[in-house]
N, C-alpha and C. Protein backbone atom coordinates (compact mmCIF):
# COMPACT_ATOMS: atom_id res chain seq x y z
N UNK A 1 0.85 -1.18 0.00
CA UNK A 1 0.00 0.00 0.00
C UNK A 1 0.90 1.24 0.00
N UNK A 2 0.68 2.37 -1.46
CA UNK A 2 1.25 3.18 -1.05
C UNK A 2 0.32 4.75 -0.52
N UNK A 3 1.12 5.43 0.43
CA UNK A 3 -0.33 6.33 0.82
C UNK A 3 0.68 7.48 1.06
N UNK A 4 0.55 8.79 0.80
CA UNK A 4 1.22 9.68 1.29
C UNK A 4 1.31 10.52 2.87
N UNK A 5 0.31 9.45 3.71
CA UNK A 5 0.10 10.03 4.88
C UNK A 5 0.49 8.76 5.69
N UNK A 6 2.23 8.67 5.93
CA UNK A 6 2.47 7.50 7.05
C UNK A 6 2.23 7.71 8.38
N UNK A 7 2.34 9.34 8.71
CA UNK A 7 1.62 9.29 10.25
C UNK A 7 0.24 8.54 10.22
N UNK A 8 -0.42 8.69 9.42
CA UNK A 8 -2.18 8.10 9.33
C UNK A 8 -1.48 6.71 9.50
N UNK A 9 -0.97 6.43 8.57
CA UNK A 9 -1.09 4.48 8.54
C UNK A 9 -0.49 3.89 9.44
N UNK A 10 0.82 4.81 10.41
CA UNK A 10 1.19 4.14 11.27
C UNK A 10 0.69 4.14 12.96
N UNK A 11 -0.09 5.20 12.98
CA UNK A 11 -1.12 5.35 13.92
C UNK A 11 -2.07 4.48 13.95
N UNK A 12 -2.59 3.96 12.13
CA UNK A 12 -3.78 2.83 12.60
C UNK A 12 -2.96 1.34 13.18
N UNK A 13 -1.75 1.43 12.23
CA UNK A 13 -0.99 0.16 12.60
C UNK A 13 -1.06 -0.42 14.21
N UNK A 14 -0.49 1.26 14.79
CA UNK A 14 -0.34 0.91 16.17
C UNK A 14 -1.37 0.84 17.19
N UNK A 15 -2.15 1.94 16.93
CA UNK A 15 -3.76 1.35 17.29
C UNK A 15 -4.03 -0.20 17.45
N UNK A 16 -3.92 -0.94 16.09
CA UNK A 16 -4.88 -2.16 15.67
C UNK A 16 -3.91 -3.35 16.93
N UNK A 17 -2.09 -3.17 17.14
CA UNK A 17 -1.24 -3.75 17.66
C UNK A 17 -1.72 -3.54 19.09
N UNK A 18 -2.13 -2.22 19.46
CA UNK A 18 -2.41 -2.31 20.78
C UNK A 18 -3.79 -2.73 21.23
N UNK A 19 -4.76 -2.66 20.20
CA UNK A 19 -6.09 -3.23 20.55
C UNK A 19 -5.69 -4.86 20.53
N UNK A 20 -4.99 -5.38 19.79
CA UNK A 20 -4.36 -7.27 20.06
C UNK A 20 -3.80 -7.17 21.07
N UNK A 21 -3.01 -6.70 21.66
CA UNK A 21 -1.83 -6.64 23.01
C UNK A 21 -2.99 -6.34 24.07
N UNK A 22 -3.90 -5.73 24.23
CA UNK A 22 -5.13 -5.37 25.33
C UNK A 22 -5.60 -6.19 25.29
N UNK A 23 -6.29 -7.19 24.23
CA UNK A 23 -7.51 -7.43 24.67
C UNK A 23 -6.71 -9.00 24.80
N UNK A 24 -5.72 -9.58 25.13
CA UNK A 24 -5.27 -10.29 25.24
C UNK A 24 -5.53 -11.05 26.95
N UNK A 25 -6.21 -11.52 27.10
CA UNK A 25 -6.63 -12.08 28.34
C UNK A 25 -5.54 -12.67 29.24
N UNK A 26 -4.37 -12.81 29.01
CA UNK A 26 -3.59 -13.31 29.86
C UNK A 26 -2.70 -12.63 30.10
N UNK A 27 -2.97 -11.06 29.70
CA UNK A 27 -2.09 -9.91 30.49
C UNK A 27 -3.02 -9.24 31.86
N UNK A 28 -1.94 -8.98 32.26
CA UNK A 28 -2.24 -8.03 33.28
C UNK A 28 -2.12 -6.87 32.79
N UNK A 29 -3.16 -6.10 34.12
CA UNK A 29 -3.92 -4.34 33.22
C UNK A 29 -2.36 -3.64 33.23
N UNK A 30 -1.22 -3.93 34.12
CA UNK A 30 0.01 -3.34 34.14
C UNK A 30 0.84 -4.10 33.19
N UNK A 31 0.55 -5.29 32.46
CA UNK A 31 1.58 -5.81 31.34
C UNK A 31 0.87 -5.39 29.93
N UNK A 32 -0.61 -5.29 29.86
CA UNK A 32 -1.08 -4.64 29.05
C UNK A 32 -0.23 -3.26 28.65
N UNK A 33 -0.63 -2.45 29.98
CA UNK A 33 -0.19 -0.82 29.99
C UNK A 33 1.30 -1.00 29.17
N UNK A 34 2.26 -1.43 29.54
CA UNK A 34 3.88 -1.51 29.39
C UNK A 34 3.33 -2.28 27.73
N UNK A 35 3.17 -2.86 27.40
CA UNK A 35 2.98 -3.48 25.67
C UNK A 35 2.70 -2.21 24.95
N UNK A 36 1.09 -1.62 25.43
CA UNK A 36 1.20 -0.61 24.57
C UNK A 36 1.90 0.47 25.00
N UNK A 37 2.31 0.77 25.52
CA UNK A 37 3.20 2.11 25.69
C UNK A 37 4.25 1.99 24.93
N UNK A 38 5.11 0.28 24.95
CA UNK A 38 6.09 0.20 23.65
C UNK A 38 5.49 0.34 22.41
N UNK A 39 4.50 -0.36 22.52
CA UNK A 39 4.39 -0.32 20.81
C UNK A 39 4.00 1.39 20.80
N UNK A 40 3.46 2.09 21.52
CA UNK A 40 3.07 3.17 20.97
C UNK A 40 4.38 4.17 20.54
N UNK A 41 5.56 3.75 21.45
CA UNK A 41 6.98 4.46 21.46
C UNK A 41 7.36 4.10 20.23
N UNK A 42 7.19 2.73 20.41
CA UNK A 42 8.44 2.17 18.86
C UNK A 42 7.75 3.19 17.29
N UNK A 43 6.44 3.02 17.53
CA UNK A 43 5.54 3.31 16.02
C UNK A 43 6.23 4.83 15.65
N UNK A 44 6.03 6.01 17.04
CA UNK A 44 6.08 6.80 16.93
C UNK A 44 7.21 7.40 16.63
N UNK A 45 8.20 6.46 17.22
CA UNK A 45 9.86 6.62 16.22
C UNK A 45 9.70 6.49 15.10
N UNK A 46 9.10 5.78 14.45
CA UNK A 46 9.16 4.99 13.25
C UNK A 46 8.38 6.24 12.36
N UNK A 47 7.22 6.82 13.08
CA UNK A 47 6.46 7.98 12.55
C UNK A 47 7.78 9.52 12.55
N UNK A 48 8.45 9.57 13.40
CA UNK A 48 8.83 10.95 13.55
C UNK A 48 10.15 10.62 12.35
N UNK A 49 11.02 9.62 12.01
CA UNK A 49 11.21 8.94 11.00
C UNK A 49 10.65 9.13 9.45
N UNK A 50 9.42 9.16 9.51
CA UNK A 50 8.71 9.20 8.09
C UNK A 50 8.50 10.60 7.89
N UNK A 51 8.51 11.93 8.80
CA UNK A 51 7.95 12.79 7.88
C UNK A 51 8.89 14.20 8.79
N UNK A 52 8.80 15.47 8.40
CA UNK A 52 8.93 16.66 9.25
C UNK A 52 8.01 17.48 9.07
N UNK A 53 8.52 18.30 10.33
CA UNK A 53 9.29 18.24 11.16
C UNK A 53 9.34 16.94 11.86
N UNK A 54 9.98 16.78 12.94
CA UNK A 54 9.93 15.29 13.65
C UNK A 54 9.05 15.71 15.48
N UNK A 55 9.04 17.05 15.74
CA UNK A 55 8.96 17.42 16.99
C UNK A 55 7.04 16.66 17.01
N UNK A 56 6.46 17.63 15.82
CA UNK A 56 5.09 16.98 16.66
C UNK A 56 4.81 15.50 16.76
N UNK A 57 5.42 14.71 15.56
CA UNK A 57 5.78 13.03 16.01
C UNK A 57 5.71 12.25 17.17
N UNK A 58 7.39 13.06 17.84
CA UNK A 58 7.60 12.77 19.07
C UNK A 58 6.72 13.34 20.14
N UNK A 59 6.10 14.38 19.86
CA UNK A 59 5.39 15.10 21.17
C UNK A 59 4.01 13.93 20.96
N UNK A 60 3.24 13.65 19.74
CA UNK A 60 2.01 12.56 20.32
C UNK A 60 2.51 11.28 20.87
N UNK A 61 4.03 10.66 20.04
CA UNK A 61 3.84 9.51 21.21
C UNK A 61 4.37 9.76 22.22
N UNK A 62 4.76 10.22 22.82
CA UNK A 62 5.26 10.98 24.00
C UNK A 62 4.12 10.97 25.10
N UNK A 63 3.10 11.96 24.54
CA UNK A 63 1.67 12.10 25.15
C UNK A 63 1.01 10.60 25.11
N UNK A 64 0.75 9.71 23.97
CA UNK A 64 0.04 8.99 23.89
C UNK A 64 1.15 7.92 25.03
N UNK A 65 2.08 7.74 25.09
CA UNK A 65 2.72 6.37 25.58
C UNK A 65 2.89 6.91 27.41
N UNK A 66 2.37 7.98 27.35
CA UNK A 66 2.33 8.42 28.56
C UNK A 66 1.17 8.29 29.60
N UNK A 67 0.16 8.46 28.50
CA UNK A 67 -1.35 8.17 28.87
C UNK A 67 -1.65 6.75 28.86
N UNK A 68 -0.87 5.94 28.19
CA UNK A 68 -1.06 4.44 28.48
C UNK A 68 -0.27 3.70 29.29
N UNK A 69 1.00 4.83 29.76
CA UNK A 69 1.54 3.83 31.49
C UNK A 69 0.35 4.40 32.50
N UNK A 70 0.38 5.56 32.46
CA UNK A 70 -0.92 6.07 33.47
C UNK A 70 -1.55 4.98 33.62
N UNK A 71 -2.72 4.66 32.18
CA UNK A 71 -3.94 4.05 32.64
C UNK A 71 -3.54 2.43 33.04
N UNK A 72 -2.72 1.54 32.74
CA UNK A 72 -2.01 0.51 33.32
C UNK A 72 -1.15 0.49 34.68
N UNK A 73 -1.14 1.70 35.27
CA UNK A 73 -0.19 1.51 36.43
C UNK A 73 -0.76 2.25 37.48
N UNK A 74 -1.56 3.38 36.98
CA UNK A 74 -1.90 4.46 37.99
C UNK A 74 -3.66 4.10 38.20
N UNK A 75 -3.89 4.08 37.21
CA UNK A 75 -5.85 4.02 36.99
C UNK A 75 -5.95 2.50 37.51
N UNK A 76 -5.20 1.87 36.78
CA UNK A 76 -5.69 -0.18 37.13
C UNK A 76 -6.85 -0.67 36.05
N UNK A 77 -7.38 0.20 35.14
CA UNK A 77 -8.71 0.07 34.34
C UNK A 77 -7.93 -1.51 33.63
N UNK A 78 -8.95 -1.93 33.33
CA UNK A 78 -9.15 -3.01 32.21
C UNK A 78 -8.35 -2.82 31.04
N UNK A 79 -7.75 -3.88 30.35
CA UNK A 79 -7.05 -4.07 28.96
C UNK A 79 -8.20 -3.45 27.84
N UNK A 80 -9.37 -3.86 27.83
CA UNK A 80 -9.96 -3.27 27.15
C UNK A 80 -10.07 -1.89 26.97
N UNK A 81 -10.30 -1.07 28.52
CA UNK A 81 -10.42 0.46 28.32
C UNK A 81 -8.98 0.93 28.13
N UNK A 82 -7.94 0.36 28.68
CA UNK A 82 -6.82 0.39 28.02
C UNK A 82 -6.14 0.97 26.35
N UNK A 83 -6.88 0.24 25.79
CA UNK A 83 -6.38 0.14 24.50
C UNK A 83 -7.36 0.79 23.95
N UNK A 84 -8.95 1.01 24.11
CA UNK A 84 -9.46 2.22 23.49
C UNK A 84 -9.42 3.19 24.17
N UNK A 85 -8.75 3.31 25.09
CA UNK A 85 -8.32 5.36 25.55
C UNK A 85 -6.68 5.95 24.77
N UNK A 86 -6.43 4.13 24.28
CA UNK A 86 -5.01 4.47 23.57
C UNK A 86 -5.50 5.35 22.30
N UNK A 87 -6.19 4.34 21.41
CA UNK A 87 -6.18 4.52 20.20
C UNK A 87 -7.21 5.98 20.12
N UNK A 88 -8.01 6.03 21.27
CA UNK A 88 -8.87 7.73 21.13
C UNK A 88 -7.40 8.12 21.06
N UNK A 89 -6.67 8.66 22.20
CA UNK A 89 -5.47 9.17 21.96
C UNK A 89 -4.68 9.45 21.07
N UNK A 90 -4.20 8.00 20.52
CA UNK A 90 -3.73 8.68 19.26
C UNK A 90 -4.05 8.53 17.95
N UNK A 91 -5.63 8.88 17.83
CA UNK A 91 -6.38 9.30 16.93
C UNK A 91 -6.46 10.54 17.36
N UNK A 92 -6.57 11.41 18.22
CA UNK A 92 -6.94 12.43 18.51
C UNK A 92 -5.74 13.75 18.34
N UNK A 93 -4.18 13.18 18.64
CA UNK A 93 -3.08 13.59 18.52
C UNK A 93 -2.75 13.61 17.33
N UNK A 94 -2.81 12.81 16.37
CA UNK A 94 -2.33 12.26 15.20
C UNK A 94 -3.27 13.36 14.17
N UNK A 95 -4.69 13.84 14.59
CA UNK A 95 -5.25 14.52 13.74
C UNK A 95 -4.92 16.23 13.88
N UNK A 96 -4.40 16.44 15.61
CA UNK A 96 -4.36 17.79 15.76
C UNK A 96 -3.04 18.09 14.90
N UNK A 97 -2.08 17.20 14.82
CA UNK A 97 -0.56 17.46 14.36
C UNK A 97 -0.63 17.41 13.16
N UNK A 98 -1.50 16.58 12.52
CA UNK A 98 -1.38 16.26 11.34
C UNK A 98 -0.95 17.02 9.95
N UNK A 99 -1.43 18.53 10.30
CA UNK A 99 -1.46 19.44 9.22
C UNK A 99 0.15 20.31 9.75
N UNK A 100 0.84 19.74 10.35
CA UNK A 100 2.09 20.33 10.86
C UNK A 100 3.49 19.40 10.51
N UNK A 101 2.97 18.21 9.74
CA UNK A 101 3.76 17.36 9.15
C UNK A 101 3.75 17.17 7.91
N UNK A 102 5.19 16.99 6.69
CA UNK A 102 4.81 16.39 5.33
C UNK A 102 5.68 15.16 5.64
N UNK A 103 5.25 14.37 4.82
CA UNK A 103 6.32 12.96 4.36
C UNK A 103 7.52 13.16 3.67
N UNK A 104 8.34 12.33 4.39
CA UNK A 104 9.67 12.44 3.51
C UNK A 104 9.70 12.25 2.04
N UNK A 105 10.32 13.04 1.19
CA UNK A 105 10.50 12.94 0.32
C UNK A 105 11.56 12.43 -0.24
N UNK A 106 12.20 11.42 -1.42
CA UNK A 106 13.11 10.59 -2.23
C UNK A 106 14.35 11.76 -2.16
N UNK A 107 14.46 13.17 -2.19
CA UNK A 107 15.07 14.17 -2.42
C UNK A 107 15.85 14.63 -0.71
N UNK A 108 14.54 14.46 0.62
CA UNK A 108 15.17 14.69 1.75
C UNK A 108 15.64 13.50 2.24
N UNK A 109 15.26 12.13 2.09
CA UNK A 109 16.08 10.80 1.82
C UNK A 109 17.70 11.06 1.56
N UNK A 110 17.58 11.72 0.37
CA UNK A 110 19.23 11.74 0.02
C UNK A 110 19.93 12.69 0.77
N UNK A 111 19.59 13.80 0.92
CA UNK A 111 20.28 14.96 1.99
C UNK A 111 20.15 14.23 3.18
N UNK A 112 19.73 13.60 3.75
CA UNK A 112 20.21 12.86 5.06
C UNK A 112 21.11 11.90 5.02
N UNK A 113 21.51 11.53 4.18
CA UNK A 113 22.67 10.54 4.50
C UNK A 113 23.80 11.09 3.50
């Protein structure tokens, strides 16, 4: 799939990874919390990576992987509410930033290395 908006696709990616990692019945609401907070870290490297600037990237998963140790360590809520207060999150981050990011281009590819 090619799409010119990888923050979009890698936000649903990580969404869909953390709704499997939640609703996974043989975690705990604190091994839940710690799964998605990585996956939400790793994606969001991977997002601040795909486009610039890189700051608002890092500032949603930042926010979002922050809000999902909270609700796993501090709140105690369920894997389920877990993983949809994730993905509100960063659906909600991902749309405010959105217009503050372009995708890398084949041209800023080469000036980086």
């Amino acid at each position: 799939m090619r799409t010119g908006e990888p923050a979009l696709v890698l936000g649903i990616v990580s969404a869909a990874l953390s709704l499997i990692v939640a609703l996974n019945v043989g975690l705990t609401a604190e091994q839940a919390g710690l799964w998605v907070a990585l996956i939400t870290a790793v994606f969001g490297a991977v997002t601040a990576l795909a486009v610039r600037p890189v700051s608002p990237a890092v500032f949603t998963a930042v926010v979002v992987a922050a809000g999902d140790l909270l609700m796993g360590y501090h709140f105690h809520v369920s894997p389920g509410v877990l993983s949809a207060v994730s993905a509100l999150l960063l659906s909600v981050m991902t749309l405010l930033t959105r217009h503050q990011v372009t995708p890398l281009t084949k041209a800023d590819v080469g000036q980086a290395a």
